[in-house]
C-alpha atoms as a PDB file:
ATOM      1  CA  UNK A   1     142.854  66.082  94.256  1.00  0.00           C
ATOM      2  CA  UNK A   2     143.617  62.676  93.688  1.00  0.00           C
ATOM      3  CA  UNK A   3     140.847  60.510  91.736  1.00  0.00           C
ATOM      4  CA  UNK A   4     140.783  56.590  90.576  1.00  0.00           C
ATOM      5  CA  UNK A   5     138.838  58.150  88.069  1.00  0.00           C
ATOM      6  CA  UNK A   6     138.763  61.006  85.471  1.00  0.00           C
ATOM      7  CA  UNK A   7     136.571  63.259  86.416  1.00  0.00           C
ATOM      8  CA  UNK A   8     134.133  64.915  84.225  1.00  0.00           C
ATOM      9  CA  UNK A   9     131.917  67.987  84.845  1.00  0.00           C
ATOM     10  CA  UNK A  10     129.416  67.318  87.329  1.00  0.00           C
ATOM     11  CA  UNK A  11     130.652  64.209  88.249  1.00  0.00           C
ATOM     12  CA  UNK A  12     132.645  62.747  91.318  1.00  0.00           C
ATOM     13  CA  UNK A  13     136.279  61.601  91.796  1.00  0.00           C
ATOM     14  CA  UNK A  14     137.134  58.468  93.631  1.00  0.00           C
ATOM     15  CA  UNK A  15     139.803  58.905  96.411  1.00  0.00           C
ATOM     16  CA  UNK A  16     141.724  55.960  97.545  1.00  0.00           C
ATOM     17  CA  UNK A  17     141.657  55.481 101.265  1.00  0.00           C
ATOM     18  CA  UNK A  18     145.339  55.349 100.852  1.00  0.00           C
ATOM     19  CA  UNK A  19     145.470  58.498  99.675  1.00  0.00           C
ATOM     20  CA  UNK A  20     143.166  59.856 102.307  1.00  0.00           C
ATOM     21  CA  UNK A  21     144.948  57.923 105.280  1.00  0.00           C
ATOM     22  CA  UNK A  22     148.483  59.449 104.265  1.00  0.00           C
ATOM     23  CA  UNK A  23     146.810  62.644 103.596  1.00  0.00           C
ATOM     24  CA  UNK A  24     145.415  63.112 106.885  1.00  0.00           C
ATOM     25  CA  UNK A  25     149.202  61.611 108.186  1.00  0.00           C
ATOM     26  CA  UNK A  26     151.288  64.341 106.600  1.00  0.00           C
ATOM     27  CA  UNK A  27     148.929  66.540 108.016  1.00  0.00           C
ATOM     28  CA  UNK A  28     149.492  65.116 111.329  1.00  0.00           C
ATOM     29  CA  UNK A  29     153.162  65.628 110.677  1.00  0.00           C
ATOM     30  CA  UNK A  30     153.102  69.465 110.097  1.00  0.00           C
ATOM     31  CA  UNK A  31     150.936  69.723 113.359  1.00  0.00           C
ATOM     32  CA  UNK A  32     153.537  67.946 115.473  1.00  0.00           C
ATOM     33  CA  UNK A  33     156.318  70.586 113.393  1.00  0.00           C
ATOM     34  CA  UNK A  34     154.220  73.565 115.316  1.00  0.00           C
ATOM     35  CA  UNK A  35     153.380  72.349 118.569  1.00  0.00           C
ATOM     36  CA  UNK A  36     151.830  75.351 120.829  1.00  0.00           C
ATOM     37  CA  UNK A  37     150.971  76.545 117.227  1.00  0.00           C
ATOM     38  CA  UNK A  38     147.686  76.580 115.601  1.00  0.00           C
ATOM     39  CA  UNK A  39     145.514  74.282 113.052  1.00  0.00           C
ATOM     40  CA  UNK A  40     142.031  75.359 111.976  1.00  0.00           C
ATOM     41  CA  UNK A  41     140.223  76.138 108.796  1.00  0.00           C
ATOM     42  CA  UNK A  42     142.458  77.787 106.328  1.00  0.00           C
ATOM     43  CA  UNK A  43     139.925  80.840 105.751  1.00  0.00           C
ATOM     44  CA  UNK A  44     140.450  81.615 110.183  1.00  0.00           C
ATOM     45  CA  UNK A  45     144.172  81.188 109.675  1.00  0.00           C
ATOM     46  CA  UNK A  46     144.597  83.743 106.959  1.00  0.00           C
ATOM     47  CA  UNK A  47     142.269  85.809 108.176  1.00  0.00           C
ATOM     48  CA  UNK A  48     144.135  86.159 111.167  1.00  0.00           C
ATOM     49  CA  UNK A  49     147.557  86.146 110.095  1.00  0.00           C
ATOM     50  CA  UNK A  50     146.957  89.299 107.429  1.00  0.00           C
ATOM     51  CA  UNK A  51     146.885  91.481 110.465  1.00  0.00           C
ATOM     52  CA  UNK A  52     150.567  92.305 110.035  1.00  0.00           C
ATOM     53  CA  UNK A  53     150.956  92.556 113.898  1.00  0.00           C
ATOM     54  CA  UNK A  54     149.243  89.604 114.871  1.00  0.00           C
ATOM     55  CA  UNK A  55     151.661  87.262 112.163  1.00  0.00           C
ATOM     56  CA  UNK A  56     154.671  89.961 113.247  1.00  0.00           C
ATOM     57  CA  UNK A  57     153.898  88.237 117.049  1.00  0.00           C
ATOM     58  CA  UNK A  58     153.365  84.411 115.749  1.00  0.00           C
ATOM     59  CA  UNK A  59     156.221  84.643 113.565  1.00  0.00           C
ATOM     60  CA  UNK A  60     158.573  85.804 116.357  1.00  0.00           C
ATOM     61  CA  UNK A  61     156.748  83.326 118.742  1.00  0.00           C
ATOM     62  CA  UNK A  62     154.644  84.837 120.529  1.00  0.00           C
ATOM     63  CA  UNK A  63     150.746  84.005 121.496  1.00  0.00           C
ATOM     64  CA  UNK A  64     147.959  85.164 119.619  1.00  0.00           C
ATOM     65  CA  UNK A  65     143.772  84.164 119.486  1.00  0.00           C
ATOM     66  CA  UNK A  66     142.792  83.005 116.647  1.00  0.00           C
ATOM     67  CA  UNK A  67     139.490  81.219 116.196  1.00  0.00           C
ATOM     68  CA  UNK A  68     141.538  77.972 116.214  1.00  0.00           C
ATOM     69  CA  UNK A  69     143.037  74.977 117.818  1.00  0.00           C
ATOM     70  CA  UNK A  70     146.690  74.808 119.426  1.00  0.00           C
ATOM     71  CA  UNK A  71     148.645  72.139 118.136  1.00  0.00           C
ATOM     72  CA  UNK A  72     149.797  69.422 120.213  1.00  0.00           C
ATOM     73  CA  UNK A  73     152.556  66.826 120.295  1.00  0.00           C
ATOM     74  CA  UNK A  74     152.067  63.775 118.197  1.00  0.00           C
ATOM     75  CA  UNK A  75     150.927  60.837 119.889  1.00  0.00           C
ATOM     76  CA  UNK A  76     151.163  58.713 117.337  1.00  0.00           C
ATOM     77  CA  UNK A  77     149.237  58.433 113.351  1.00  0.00           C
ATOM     78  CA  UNK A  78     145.772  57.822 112.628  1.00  0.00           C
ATOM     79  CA  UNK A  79     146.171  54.637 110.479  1.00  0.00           C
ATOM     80  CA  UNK A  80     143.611  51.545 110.292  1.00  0.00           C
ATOM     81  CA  UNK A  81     145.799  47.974 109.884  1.00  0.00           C
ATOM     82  CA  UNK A  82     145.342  47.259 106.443  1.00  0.00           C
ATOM     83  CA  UNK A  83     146.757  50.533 105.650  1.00  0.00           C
ATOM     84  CA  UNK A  84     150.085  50.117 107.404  1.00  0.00           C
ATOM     85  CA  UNK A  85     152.566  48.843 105.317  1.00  0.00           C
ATOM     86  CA  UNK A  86     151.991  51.260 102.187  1.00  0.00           C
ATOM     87  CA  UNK A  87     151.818  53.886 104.542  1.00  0.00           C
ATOM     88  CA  UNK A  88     154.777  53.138 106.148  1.00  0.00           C
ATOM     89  CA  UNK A  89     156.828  52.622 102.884  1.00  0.00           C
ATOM     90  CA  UNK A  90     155.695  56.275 102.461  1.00  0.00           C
ATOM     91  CA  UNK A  91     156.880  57.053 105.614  1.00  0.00           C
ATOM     92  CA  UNK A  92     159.714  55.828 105.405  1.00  0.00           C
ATOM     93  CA  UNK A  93     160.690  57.280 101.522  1.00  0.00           C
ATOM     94  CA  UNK A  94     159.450  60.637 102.718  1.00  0.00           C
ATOM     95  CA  UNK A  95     161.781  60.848 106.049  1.00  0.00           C
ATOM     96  CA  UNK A  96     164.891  59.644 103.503  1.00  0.00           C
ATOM     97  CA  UNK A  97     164.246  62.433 101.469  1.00  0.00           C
ATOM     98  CA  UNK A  98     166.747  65.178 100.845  1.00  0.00           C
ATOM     99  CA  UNK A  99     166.499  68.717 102.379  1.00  0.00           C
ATOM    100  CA  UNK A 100     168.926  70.897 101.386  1.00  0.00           C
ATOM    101  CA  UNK A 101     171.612  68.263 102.504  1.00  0.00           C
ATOM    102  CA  UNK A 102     169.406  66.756 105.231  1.00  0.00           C
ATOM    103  CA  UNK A 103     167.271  64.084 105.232  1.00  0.00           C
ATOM    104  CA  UNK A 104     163.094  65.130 105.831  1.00  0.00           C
ATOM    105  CA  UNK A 105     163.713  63.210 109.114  1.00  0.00           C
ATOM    106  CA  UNK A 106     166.744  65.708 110.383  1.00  0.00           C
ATOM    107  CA  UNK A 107     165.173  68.342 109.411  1.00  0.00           C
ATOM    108  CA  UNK A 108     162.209  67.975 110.778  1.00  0.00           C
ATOM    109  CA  UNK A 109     164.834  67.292 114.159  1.00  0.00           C
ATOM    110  CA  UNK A 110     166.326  70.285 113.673  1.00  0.00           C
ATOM    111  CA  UNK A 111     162.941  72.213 113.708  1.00  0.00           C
ATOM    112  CA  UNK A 112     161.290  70.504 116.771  1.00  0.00           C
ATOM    113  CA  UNK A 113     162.989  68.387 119.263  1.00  0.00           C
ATOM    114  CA  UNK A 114     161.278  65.431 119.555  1.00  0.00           C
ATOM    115  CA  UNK A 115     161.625  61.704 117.912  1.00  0.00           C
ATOM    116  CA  UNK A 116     159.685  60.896 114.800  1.00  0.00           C
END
Protein backbone atom coordinates (compact mmCIF):
# COMPACT_ATOMS: atom_id res chain seq x y z
CA UNK A 1 0.00 0.00 0.00
CA UNK A 2 0.98 3.23 -1.06
CA UNK A 3 -0.37 6.33 1.13
CA UNK A 4 0.21 10.36 0.78
CA UNK A 5 -0.17 9.95 4.27
CA UNK A 6 1.08 8.01 7.37
CA UNK A 7 -1.30 6.02 8.42
CA UNK A 8 -2.27 5.53 11.93
CA UNK A 9 -4.52 2.86 13.54
CA UNK A 10 -7.94 3.24 12.51
CA UNK A 11 -7.33 5.68 10.13
CA UNK A 12 -7.19 5.82 6.19
CA UNK A 13 -4.32 6.11 3.66
CA UNK A 14 -4.51 8.38 0.71
CA UNK A 15 -3.66 6.70 -2.68
CA UNK A 16 -2.58 8.80 -5.52
CA UNK A 17 -4.55 8.21 -8.65
CA UNK A 18 -1.18 7.78 -10.14
CA UNK A 19 -0.49 5.13 -8.20
CA UNK A 20 -3.84 3.52 -8.75
CA UNK A 21 -3.83 4.17 -12.67
CA UNK A 22 -0.29 2.38 -13.04
CA UNK A 23 -1.41 -0.13 -10.62
CA UNK A 24 -4.30 -1.25 -12.44
CA UNK A 25 -1.72 -0.90 -15.83
CA UNK A 26 0.86 -3.39 -14.64
CA UNK A 27 -1.91 -5.44 -13.90
CA UNK A 28 -3.13 -5.14 -17.33
CA UNK A 29 0.35 -6.10 -18.40
CA UNK A 30 0.56 -9.54 -16.62
CA UNK A 31 -2.98 -10.32 -18.12
CA UNK A 32 -1.83 -9.71 -21.68
CA UNK A 33 1.60 -12.11 -20.46
CA UNK A 34 -1.21 -15.08 -19.99
CA UNK A 35 -3.60 -14.71 -22.62
CA UNK A 36 -6.13 -17.90 -22.69
CA UNK A 37 -5.01 -17.84 -18.96
CA UNK A 38 -6.98 -16.82 -16.05
CA UNK A 39 -7.51 -13.54 -13.71
CA UNK A 40 -9.94 -13.62 -10.79
CA UNK A 41 -9.85 -13.12 -7.09
CA UNK A 42 -6.68 -14.38 -5.62
CA UNK A 43 -8.58 -16.63 -2.90
CA UNK A 44 -10.43 -18.71 -6.47
CA UNK A 45 -6.97 -18.84 -8.01
CA UNK A 46 -5.23 -20.55 -5.16
CA UNK A 47 -7.87 -22.42 -4.32
CA UNK A 48 -7.82 -23.94 -7.52
CA UNK A 49 -4.34 -24.24 -8.32
CA UNK A 50 -3.50 -26.34 -4.81
CA UNK A 51 -5.15 -29.25 -6.49
CA UNK A 52 -1.78 -30.57 -7.65
CA UNK A 53 -3.45 -31.97 -10.87
CA UNK A 54 -5.39 -29.16 -11.82
CA UNK A 55 -1.90 -26.62 -11.60
CA UNK A 56 0.09 -30.02 -13.02
CA UNK A 57 -2.52 -29.33 -16.30
CA UNK A 58 -2.27 -25.26 -16.28
CA UNK A 59 1.30 -25.38 -15.82
CA UNK A 60 1.86 -27.69 -18.82
CA UNK A 61 -0.91 -25.71 -20.70
CA UNK A 62 -3.65 -27.25 -20.61
CA UNK A 63 -7.48 -26.04 -19.79
CA UNK A 64 -8.90 -26.09 -16.53
CA UNK A 65 -12.41 -24.35 -14.74
CA UNK A 66 -11.77 -22.28 -12.36
CA UNK A 67 -14.35 -19.87 -11.00
CA UNK A 68 -12.58 -17.19 -13.10
CA UNK A 69 -12.10 -15.10 -16.13
CA UNK A 70 -9.80 -16.06 -19.25
CA UNK A 71 -7.43 -13.53 -20.05
CA UNK A 72 -7.49 -11.77 -23.20
CA UNK A 73 -5.15 -9.85 -25.48
CA UNK A 74 -4.46 -6.29 -24.57
CA UNK A 75 -6.28 -3.80 -26.38
CA UNK A 76 -4.74 -1.12 -25.15
CA UNK A 77 -4.33 0.62 -21.09
CA UNK A 78 -6.92 2.03 -19.03
CA UNK A 79 -5.44 5.57 -18.56
CA UNK A 80 -7.50 9.00 -18.21
CA UNK A 81 -5.39 12.08 -20.15
CA UNK A 82 -3.99 13.81 -17.39
CA UNK A 83 -2.40 10.70 -16.33
CA UNK A 84 -0.46 9.99 -19.49
CA UNK A 85 2.76 11.33 -19.44
CA UNK A 86 3.86 10.05 -15.82
CA UNK A 87 2.47 6.94 -16.75
CA UNK A 88 4.18 6.65 -19.73
CA UNK A 89 7.63 7.69 -18.26
CA UNK A 90 6.84 4.58 -16.14
CA UNK A 91 6.22 2.74 -19.00
CA UNK A 92 8.77 3.43 -20.62
CA UNK A 93 11.60 2.99 -17.46
CA UNK A 94 9.89 -0.28 -16.70
CA UNK A 95 10.16 -1.85 -20.45
CA UNK A 96 14.15 -0.56 -20.30
CA UNK A 97 14.62 -2.49 -17.40
CA UNK A 98 17.06 -5.35 -17.19
CA UNK A 99 16.03 -9.07 -17.11
CA UNK A 100 18.60 -11.28 -16.75
CA UNK A 101 20.34 -9.61 -19.84
CA UNK A 102 17.06 -8.56 -21.49
CA UNK A 103 15.25 -5.66 -21.35
CA UNK A 104 11.36 -6.06 -19.46
CA UNK A 105 10.21 -5.29 -23.06
CA UNK A 106 12.13 -8.55 -24.71
CA UNK A 107 11.26 -10.47 -22.28
CA UNK A 108 8.02 -9.98 -22.07
CA UNK A 109 8.53 -10.77 -26.31
CA UNK A 110 10.03 -13.72 -25.63
CA UNK A 111 7.09 -14.94 -23.37
CA UNK A 112 4.11 -13.90 -25.62
CA UNK A 113 4.30 -12.92 -29.17
CA UNK A 114 2.71 -9.91 -29.57
CA UNK A 115 3.89 -6.00 -29.67
CA UNK A 116 3.85 -4.00 -26.48
Amino acid sequence: MFSRETCQPGGEGEVPPEIVTISTVCAQIVEHLDVDGYYGSIHDLLQTLTDDSLFQKYASGGKIRIKSYPTKPLPGLPVPPEQQEIVQEFLERLFKTDCEGMTFREKMAAIRDAPF
